[in-house]
Every structure is written in structure tokens, then in C-alpha cells.
Protein backbone atom coordinates (compact mmCIF):
# COMPACT_ATOMS: atom_id res chain seq x y z
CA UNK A 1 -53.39 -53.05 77.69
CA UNK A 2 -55.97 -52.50 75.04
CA UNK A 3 -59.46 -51.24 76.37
CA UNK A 4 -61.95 -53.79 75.72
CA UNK A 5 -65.36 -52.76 74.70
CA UNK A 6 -68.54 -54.63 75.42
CA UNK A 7 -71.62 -54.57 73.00
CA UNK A 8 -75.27 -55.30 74.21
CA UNK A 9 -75.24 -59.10 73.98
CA UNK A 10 -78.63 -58.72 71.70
CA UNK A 11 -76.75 -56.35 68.87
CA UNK A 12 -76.26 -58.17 65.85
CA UNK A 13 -73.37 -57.93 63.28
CA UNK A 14 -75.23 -55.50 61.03
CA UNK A 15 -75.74 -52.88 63.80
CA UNK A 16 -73.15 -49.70 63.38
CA UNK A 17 -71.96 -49.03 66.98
CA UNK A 18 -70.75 -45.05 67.04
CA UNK A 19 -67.89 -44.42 69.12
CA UNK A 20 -66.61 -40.97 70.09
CA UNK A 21 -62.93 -39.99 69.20
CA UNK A 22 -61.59 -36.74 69.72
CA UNK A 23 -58.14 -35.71 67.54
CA UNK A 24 -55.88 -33.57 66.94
CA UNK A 25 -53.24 -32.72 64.31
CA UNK A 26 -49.75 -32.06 64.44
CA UNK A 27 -48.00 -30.56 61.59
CA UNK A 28 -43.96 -29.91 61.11
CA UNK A 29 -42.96 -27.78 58.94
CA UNK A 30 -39.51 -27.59 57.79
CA UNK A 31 -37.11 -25.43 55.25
CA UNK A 32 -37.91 -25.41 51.35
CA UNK A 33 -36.48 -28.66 49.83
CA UNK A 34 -36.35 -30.58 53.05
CA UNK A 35 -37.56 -34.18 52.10
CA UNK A 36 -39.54 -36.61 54.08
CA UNK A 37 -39.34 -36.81 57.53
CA UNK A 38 -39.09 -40.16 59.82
CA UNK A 39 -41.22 -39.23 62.66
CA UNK A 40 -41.14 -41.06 65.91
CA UNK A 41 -44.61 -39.91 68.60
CA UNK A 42 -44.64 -40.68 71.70
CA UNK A 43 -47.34 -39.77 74.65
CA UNK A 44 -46.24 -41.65 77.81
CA UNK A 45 -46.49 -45.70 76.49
CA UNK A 46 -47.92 -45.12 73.43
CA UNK A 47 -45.29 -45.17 70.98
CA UNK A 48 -45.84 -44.74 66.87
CA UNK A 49 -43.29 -43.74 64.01
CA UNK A 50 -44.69 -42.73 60.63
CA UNK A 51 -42.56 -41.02 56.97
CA UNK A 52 -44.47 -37.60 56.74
CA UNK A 53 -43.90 -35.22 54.46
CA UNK A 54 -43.07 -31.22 55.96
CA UNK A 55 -46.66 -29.43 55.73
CA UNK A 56 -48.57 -33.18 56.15
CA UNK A 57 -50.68 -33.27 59.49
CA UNK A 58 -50.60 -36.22 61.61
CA UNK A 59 -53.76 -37.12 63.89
CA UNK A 60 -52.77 -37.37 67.65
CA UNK A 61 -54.57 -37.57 70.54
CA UNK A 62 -54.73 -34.05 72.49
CA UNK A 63 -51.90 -33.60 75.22
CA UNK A 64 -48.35 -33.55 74.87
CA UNK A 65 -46.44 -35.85 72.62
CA UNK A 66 -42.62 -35.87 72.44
CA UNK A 67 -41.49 -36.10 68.69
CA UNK A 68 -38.17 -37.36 67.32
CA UNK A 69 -37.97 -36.32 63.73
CA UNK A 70 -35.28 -36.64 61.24
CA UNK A 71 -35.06 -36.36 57.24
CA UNK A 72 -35.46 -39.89 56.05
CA UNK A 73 -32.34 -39.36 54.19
CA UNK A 74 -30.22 -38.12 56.85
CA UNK A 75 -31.53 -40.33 60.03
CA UNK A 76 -28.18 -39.13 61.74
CA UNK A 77 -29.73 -35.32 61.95
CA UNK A 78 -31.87 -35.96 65.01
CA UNK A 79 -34.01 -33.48 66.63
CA UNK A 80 -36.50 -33.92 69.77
CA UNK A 81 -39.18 -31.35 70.23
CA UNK A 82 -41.80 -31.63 72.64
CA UNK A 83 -45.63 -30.05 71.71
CA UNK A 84 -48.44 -29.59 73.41
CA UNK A 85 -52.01 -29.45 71.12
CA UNK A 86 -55.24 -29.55 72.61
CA UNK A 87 -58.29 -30.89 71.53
CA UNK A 88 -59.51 -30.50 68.04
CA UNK A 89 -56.37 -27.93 67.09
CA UNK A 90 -53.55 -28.00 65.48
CA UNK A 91 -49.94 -27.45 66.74
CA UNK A 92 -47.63 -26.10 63.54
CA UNK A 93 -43.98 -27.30 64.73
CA UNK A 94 -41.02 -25.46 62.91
CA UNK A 95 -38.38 -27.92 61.99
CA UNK A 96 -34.53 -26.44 62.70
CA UNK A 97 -32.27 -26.34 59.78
């Protein structure tokens, strides 16, 4: 489910409410003239697909995420990688030719 957050009943509209996030980046690179990729993420349930370019970063979550990536031209040319990135970092991914 999605976490449900409760404001003090007496804050008003106009109030900015700070909430901490920590990210993390993931970034794929692949070989010279590779075009976009279709990227599918996936830590446990959550599940999210983005078009990336090679060298773009993505913002995760820290942990391990499973990635199924594939040139958007060529969605046949699967490959499943797993990474691991921890908090605040960045996790460079080589893409196989």
C-alpha cells in the first residue's frame, strides 16, 4: 500500500512540510552508438520502467534493484543485471554488447 502521512490537524495549506528522502543513482553505460535504452527497475514490489539514455542516471532508492534493459530499438536484445548501490552513491552498470 501507499504510506499515509498525517499532518498536525492545526497546519494550514500554506505551511511547507519537509520530508526526508534519501537517493541514489544508477547509471548504465553502454558501447558508443548504442541508442536509448527501455529500462525496467524493480526492488521487491516496486516495479518502474523508464527510456534512458546510456550515461543518464536514474534516482533509486538504496539497496538492490534488478534491471531489465534493452535498446528501445531492439526490445528482443534483453539483458538482466542485478546492482547493488547504497545510499547517496552511484552504481555505473556496463551494458554487454
Amino acid at each position: 500500500g501507499i504510506p499515509i502521512s498525517n499532518f498536525d490537524k492545526n497546519s494550514t495549506a500554506e505551511e511547507v512540510t519537509t520530508i526526508p528522502v534519501t537517493l541514489s543513482a544508477i547509471v548504465i553505460t553502454a558501447p558508443e552508438g548504442t541508442g536509448n535504452l527501455s529500462v525496467q527497475l524493480q526492488q521487491g514490489d516496486v516495479v518502474g520502467s523508464v527510456i534512458t539514455a546510456p550515461g543518464e542516471p536514474m534516482l533509486v532508492g538504496p539497496g538492490t534493484w534488478t534491471l531489465t534493459v534493452a535498446p528501445e530499438d531492439q526490445l528482443d536484445q534483453v539483458q538482466t543485471l542485478e546492482v547493488t548501490v547504497e545510499e547517496r552513491q552511484t552504481a555505473e552498470v556496463p551494458l554487454g554488447s
